[in-house]
Structures are given as C-alpha cells and as structure tokens.
Protein backbone atom coordinates (compact mmCIF):
# COMPACT_ATOMS: atom_id res chain seq x y z
CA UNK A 1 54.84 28.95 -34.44
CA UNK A 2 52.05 29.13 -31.48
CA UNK A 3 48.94 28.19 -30.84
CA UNK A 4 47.13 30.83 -28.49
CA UNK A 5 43.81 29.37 -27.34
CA UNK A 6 40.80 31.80 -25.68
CA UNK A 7 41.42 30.35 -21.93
CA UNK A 8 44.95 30.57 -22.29
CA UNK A 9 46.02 27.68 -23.75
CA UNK A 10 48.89 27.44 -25.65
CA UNK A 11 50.91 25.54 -28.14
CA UNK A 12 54.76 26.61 -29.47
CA UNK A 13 56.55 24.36 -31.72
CA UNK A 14 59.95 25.24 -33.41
CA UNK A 15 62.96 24.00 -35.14
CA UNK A 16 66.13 25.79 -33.08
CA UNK A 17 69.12 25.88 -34.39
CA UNK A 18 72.76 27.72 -32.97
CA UNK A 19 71.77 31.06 -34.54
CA UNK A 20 67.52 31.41 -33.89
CA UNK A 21 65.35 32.08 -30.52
CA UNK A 22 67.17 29.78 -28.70
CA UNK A 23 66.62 31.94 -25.68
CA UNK A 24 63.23 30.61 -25.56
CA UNK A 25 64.71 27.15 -24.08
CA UNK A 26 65.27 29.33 -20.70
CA UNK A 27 62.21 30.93 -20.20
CA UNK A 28 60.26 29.80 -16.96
CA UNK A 29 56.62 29.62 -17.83
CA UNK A 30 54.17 28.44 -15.33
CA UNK A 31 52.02 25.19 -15.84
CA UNK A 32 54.54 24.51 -18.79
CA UNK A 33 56.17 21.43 -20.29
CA UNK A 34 58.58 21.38 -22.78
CA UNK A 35 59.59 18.26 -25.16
CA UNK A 36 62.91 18.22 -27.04
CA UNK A 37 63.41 16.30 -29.83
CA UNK A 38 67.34 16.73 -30.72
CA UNK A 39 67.80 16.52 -34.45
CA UNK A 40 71.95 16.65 -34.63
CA UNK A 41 74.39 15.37 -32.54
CA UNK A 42 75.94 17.63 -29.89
CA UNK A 43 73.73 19.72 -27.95
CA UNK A 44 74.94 20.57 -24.57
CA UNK A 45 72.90 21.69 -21.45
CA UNK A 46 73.47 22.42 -18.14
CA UNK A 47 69.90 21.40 -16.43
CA UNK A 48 69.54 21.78 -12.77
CA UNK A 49 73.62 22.59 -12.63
CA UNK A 50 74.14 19.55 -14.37
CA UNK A 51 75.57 19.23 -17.66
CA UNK A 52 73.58 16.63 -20.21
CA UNK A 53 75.30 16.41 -24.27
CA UNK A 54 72.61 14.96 -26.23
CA UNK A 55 72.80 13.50 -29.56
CA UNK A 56 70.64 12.87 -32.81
CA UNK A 57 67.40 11.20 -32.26
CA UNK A 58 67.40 11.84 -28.33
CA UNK A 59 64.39 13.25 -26.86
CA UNK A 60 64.16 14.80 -23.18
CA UNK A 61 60.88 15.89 -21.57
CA UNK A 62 60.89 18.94 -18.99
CA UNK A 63 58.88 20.76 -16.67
CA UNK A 64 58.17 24.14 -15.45
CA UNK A 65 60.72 23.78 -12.36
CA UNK A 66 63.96 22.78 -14.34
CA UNK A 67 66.66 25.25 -14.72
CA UNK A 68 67.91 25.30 -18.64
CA UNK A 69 70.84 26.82 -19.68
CA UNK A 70 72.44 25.71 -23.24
CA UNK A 71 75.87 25.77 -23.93
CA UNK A 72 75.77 24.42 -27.68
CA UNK A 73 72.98 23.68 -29.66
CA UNK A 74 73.06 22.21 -33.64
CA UNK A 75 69.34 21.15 -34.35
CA UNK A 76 66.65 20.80 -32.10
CA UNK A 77 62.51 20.40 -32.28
CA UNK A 78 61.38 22.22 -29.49
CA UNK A 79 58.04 21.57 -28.38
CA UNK A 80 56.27 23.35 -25.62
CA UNK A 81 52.18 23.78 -24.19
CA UNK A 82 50.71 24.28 -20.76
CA UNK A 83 48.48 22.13 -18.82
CA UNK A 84 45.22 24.87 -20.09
CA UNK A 85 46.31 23.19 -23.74
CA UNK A 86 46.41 19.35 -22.76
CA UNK A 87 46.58 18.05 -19.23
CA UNK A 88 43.68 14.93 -18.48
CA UNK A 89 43.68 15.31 -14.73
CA UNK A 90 40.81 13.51 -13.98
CA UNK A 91 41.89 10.37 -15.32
CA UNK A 92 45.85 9.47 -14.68
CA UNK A 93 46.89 8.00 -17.65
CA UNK A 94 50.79 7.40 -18.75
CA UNK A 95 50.05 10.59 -21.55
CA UNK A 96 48.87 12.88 -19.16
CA UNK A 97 51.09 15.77 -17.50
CA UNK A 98 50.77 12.85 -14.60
CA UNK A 99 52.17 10.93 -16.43
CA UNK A 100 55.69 8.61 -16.43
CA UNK A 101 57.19 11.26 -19.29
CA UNK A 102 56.91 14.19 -16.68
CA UNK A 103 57.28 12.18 -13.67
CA UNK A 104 58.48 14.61 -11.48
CA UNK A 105 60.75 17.42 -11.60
CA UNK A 106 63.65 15.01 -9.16
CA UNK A 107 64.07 12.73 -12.78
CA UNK A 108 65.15 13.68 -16.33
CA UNK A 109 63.60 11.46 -18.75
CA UNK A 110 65.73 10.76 -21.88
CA UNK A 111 64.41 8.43 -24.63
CA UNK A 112 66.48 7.44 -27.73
CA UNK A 113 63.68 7.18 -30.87
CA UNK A 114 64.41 3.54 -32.50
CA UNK A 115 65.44 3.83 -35.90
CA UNK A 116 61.74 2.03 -37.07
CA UNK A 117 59.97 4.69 -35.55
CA UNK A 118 61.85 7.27 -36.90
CA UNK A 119 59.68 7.96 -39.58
CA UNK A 120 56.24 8.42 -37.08
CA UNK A 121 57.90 11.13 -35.66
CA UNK A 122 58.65 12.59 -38.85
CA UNK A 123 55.54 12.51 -40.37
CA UNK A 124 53.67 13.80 -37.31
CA UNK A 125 56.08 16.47 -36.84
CA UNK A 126 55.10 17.75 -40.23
CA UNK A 127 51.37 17.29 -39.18
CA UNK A 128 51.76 18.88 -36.60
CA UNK A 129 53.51 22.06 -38.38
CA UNK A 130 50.68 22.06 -41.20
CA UNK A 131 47.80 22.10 -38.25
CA UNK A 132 50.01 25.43 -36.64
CA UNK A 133 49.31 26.94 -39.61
CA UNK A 134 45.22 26.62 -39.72
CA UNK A 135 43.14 28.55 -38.45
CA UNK A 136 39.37 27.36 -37.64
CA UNK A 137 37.36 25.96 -35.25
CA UNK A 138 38.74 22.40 -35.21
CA UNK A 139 42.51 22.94 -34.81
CA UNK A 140 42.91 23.04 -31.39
CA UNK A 141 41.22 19.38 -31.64
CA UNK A 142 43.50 18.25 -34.03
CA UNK A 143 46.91 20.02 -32.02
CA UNK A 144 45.61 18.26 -28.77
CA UNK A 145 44.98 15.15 -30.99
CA UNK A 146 48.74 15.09 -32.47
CA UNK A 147 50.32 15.87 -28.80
CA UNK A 148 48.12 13.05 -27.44
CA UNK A 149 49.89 10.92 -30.31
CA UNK A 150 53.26 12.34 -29.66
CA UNK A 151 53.02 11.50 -26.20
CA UNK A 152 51.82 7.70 -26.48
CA UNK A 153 54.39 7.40 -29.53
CA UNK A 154 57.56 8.55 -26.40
CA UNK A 155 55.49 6.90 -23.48
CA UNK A 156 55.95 3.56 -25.37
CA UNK A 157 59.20 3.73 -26.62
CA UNK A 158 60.32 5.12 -22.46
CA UNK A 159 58.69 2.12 -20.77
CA UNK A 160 60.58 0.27 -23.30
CA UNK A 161 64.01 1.78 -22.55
CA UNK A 162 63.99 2.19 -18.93
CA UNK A 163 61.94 -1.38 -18.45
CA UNK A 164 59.07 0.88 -16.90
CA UNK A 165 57.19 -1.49 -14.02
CA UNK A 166 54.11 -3.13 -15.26
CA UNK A 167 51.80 -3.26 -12.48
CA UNK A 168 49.11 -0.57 -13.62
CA UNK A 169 47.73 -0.05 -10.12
CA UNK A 170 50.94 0.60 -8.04
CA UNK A 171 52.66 2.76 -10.89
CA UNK A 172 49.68 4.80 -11.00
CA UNK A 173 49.58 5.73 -7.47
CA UNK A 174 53.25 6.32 -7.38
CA UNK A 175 52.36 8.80 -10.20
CA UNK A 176 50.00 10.51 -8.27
CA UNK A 177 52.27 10.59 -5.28
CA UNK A 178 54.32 12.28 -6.96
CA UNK A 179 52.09 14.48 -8.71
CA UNK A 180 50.57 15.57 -5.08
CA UNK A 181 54.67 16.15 -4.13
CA UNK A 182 55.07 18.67 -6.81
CA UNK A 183 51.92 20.42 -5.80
CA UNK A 184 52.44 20.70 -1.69
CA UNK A 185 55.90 20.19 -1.17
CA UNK A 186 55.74 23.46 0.50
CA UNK A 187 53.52 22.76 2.57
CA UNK A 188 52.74 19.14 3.21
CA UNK A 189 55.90 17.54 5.19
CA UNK A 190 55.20 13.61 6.29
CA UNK A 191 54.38 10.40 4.15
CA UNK A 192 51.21 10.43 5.99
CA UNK A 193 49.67 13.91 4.76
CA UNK A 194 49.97 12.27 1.32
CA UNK A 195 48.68 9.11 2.39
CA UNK A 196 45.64 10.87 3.13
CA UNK A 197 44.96 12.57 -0.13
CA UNK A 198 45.45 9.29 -1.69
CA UNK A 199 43.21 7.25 0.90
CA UNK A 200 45.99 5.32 1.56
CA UNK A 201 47.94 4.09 4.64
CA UNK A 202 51.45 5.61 5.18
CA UNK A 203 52.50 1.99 5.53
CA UNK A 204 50.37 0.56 2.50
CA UNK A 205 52.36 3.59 0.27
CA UNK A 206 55.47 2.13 1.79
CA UNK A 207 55.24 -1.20 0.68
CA UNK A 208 54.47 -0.04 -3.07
CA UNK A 209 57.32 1.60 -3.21
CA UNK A 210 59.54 -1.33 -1.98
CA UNK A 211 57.57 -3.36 -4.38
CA UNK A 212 57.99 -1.21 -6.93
CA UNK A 213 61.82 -0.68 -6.34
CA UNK A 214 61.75 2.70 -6.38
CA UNK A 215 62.67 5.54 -3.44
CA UNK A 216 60.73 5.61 -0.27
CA UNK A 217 58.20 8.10 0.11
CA UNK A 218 60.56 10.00 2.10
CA UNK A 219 62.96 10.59 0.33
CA UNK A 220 60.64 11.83 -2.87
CA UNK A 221 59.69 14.18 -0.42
CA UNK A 222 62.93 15.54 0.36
CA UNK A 223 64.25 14.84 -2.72
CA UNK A 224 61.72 17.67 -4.09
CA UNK A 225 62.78 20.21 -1.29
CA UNK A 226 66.30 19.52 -1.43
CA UNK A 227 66.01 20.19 -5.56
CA UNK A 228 63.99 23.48 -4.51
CA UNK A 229 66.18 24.65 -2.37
CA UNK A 230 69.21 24.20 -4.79
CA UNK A 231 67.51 25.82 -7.56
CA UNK A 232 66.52 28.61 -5.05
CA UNK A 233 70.30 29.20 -3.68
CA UNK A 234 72.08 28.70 -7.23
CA UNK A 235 69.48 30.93 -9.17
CA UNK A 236 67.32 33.44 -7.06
CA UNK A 237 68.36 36.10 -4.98
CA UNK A 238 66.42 35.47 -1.41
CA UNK A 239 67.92 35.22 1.47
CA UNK A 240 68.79 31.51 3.11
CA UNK A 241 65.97 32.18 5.60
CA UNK A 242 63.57 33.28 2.99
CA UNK A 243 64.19 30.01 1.01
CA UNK A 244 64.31 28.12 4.13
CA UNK A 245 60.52 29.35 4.38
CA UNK A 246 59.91 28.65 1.00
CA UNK A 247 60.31 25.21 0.94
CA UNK A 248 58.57 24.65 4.20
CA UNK A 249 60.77 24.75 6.82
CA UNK A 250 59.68 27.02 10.58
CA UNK A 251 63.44 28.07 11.25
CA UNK A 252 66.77 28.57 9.52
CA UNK A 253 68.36 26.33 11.70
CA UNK A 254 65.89 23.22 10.85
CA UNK A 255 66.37 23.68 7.21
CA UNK A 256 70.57 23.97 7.63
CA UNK A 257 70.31 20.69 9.66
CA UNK A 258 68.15 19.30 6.90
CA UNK A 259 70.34 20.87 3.28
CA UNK A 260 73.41 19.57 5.38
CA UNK A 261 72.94 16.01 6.07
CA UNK A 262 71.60 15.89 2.28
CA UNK A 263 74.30 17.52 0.45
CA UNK A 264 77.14 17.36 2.52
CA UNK A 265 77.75 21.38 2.67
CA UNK A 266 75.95 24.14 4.75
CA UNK A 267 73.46 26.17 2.42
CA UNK A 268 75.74 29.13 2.51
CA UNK A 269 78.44 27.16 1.28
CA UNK A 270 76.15 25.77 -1.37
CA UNK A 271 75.33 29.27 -2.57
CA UNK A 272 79.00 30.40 -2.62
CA UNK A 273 79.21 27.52 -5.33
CA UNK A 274 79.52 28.39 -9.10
CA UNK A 275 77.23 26.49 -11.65
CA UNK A 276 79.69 23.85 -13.29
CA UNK A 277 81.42 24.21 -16.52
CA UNK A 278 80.08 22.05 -19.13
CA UNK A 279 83.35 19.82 -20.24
C-alpha cells in the first residue's frame, strides 16, 4: 500500500514475506527512510557489507545512504516515507528525521519492542493499514499523525535500550551536527565549518562531545566519508579518482593517504574485496 501525496510525498507500508516484493527493501530512494519491524525470527541482511540476523519483535531504522541486501527474510513490516511526507526541520525534536532513530547514516539503530508494548504496535499497525486505505482530505493528517506516534512509541523504547544521554541541550546539537555532516560531507572538511553553522566554537563542540561520551567531531566527519567512500568502491562503478572527488578530496593521492590510515588497505585493494558471505 502507498500513500502518494500532490508535492510528492509519500507513504509505503507492507507486510514482506520470503515470496512477495521483497526487492523493494533495496531500492535507493532519495530523501527516504525506511523502518523495519521484523515479525519472525531469522531475517538476515547484509547492510553496508555487514551481515545483521534479526529476530521477532526487532525493529531497525534506515536511511537513504545504507546499502540493503537480504539474504533470508520470514516476516517483516516494512515501513517507508520521505522527508516531503513527515520531516519537522524547523524544530529538532527526537521524532524528527533529525532525530536519535535516524541519527546518522555511520550507526544502525536496533530496538527490541518490550513485550508490554507489544500490543501499541499492533493496534497502530492496523490503524495505520485502515487509514492506507481512505481516501479524503484528512488522511494524510491522520498517516503523518500515526508515523508521529510510531516514532515517539520506538524513540522511547531506544533511549531506553541504549541508555540515550539526557541532557536535552547537548544531544540536540550533536543531532544537528550530525544532521549538517550528512548534508556537506562533500564539501565541508574541518570541525570548524560546522561550528559555524551551528554558532558554535570548534572547541565548545569539542567539549560536548567529550561530555557526552560520544566520538569527536572528527572522526563523525571522517567516519561519514570513510562510509561514502566504501559504499562508493564496493557498489558503484567510478573510478578511485572520481570517488576520491566525490567525497571531497583535491587529489587521489590525499584521499589514498586518508582510506589507508582508516581502513588499513589501499582503496584499490578495498575495491578488489568481495561483499562478505552472510554465515
């Protein structure tokens, strides 16, 4: 089922299962973000090269950037929209596609629904797939509505599970750093061109970070490259100096210095890699 709004929102929600459309979980769509509610044990991924298995009652959230391939899949709801449908940018809260459930595309979030909140998700699940089904003026209110609730209902249970810091003010800003990282990674290289989108201090960032416990700035920032350029050499066909541009780097040599000291292997060597085998 999809919602297609008249500015290009959308909506798509679906039960998968090993024998329907699960070669929608691959598709790349741009501005997208996909939630995955697995429904069975044994699903098993390979995300970013990476092989997840996820069980019953698991729920990962996903972004436009992650590379999806699944290698077994029993029962999954598959949620997906775009940032047209539901995205509050002008006010970072924890729900929006800010927010700590699509962090940033260097993190997999993975919740595990308690078994007394089991049946929330139920019932708005079948909400949800009534509303898909209506077809008047209100119902993309009501779809944006039931996200909104979907996404407090896994933002609560995720700052639960992963003991998600509590200071409001720092954990919003490292939101938005990040958010500003997955927008200009290209382009924008130092701590400092950040810090001054933010109206920050390069050295006020810093220390909430190291307050926070979390990476430095630094290394978010080159975390997202490095993932960019892995993605790029695993799955697209440009050439090590075209990627090397890509991601922001002058000369071939500066980005082979850089995907080196990272990852241990030249970039060429990285390419002549094979995605791992899910075992």
């Amino acid at each position: 089922m999809k919602f297609l709004g008249k500015i290009q929102e959308f909506l798509q929600l679906e039960i998968l299962d090993s024998g329907k459309q699960c070669s929608i979980l691959e598709q790349q769509i741009e501005s997208s973000l996909t939630i995955l509610w697995f429904y069975e044990d044994g699903n098993d991924f390979i995300i970013d090269g990476k092989p997840y298995s996820f069980n019953k009652n698991e729920i990962v959230f996903l972004t436009e950037f992650h590379k999806i391939k699944h290698i077994k899949i029993n029962k999954v709801h598959f949620l997906r929209f775009n940032r047209n449908f539901y995205c509050i940018l002008d006010n970072d809260t924890e729900v929006s596609c800010k927010g700590i459930l699509f962090f940033g595309a260097t993190q997999l979030p993975i919740i595990t629904i308690p078994n007394n909140e089991l049946e929330k998700f139920e019932i708005l699940w079948k909400m949800f797939s009534i509303e898909m089904q209506s077809n008047d003026k209100l119902q993309i209110e009501m779809l944006q509505m039931m996200l909104k609730r979907y996404l407090i209902l896994c933002a609560r249970i995720y700052k639960s599970q992963e003991n998600f810091p509590a200071q409001k003010t720092d954990s919003d800003i490292v939101r938005e750093f990040n958010f500003l990282v997955e927008q200009y990674f290209r382009e924008k290289q130092s701590v400092k061109d950040y810090a001054d989108l933010l109206h920050k201090s390069p050295k006020t960032l810093s220390n909430i970070f190291s307050k926070i416990g979390y990476k430095t700035p630094l290394q978010y920032i080159h975390d997202r490259k490095l993932l960019e350029a892995k993605r790029s050499l695993q799955y697209s066909t440009l050439s090590i100096k075209e990627i090397a541009y890509e991601v922001g780097f002058e000369d071939i040599q500066s980005f082979s210095r850089f995907f080196k000291k990272h990852e241990g292997l030249s970039p060429s060597e990285f390419k002549q890699t094979t995605t791992p085998e899910f075992d």
